[in-house]
PDB file of N, CA and C in Angstrom:
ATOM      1  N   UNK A   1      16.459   1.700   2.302  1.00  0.00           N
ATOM      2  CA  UNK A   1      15.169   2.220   1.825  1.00  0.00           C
ATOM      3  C   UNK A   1      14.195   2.366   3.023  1.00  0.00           C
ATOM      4  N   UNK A   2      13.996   1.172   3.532  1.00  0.00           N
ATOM      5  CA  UNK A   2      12.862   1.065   5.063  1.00  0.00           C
ATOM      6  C   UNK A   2      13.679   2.341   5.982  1.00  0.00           C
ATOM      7  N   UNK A   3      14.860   3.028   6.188  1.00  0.00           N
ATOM      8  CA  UNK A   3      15.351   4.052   6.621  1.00  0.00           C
ATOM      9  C   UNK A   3      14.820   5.323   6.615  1.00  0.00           C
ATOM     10  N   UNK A   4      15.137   5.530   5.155  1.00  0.00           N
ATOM     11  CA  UNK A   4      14.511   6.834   4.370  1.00  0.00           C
ATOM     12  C   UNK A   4      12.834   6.823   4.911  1.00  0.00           C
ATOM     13  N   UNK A   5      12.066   6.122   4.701  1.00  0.00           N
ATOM     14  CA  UNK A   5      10.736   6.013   5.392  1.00  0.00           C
ATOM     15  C   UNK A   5      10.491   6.313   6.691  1.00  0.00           C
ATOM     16  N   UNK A   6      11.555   5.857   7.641  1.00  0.00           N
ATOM     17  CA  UNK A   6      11.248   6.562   8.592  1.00  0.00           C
ATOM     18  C   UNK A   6      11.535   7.620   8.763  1.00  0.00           C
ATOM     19  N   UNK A   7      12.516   7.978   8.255  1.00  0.00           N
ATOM     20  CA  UNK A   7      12.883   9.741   7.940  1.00  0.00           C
ATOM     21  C   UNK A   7      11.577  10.792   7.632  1.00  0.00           C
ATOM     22  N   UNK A   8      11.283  10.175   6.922  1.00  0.00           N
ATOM     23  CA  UNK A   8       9.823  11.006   6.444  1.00  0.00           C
ATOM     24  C   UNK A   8       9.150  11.174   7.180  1.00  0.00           C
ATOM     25  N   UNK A   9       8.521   9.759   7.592  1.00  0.00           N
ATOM     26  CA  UNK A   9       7.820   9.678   8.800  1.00  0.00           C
ATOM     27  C   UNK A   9       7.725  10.726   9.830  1.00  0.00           C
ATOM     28  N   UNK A  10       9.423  11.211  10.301  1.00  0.00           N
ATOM     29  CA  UNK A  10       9.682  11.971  11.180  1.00  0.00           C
ATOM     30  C   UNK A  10       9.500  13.301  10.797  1.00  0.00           C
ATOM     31  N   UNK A  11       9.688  13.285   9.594  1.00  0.00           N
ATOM     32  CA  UNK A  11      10.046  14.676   9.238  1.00  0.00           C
ATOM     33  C   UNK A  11       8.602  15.722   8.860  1.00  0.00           C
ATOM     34  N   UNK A  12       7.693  14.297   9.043  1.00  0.00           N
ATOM     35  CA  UNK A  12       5.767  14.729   8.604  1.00  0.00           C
ATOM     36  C   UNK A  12       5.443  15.182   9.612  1.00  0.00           C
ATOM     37  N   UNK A  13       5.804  14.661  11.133  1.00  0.00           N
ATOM     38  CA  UNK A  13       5.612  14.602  12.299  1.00  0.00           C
ATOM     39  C   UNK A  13       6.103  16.029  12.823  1.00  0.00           C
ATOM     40  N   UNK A  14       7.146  16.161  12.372  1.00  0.00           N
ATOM     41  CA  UNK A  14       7.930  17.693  12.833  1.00  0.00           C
ATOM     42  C   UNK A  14       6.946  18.848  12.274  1.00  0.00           C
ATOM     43  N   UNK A  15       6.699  18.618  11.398  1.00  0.00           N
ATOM     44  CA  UNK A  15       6.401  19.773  10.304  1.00  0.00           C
ATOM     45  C   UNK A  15       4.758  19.843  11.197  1.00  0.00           C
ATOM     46  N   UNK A  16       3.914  19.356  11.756  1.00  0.00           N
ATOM     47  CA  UNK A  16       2.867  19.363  11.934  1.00  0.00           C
ATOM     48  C   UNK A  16       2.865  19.903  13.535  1.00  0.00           C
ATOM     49  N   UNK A  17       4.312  19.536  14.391  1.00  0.00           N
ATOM     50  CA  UNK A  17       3.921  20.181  15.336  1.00  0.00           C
ATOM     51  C   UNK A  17       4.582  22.051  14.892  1.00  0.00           C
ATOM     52  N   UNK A  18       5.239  22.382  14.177  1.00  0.00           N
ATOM     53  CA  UNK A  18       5.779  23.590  13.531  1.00  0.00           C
ATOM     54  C   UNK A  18       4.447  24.540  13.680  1.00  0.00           C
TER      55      UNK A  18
END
């Protein structure tokens, strides 16, 4: 679960430098 969270994390991060 604490995994998947950082996934997101990353994936919020990506999308914002896009």
């Amino acid at each position: 679960m604490k995994n998947v969270k950082k996934t997101k994390s990353k994936n919020r991060q990506r999308q914002l430098k896009s």
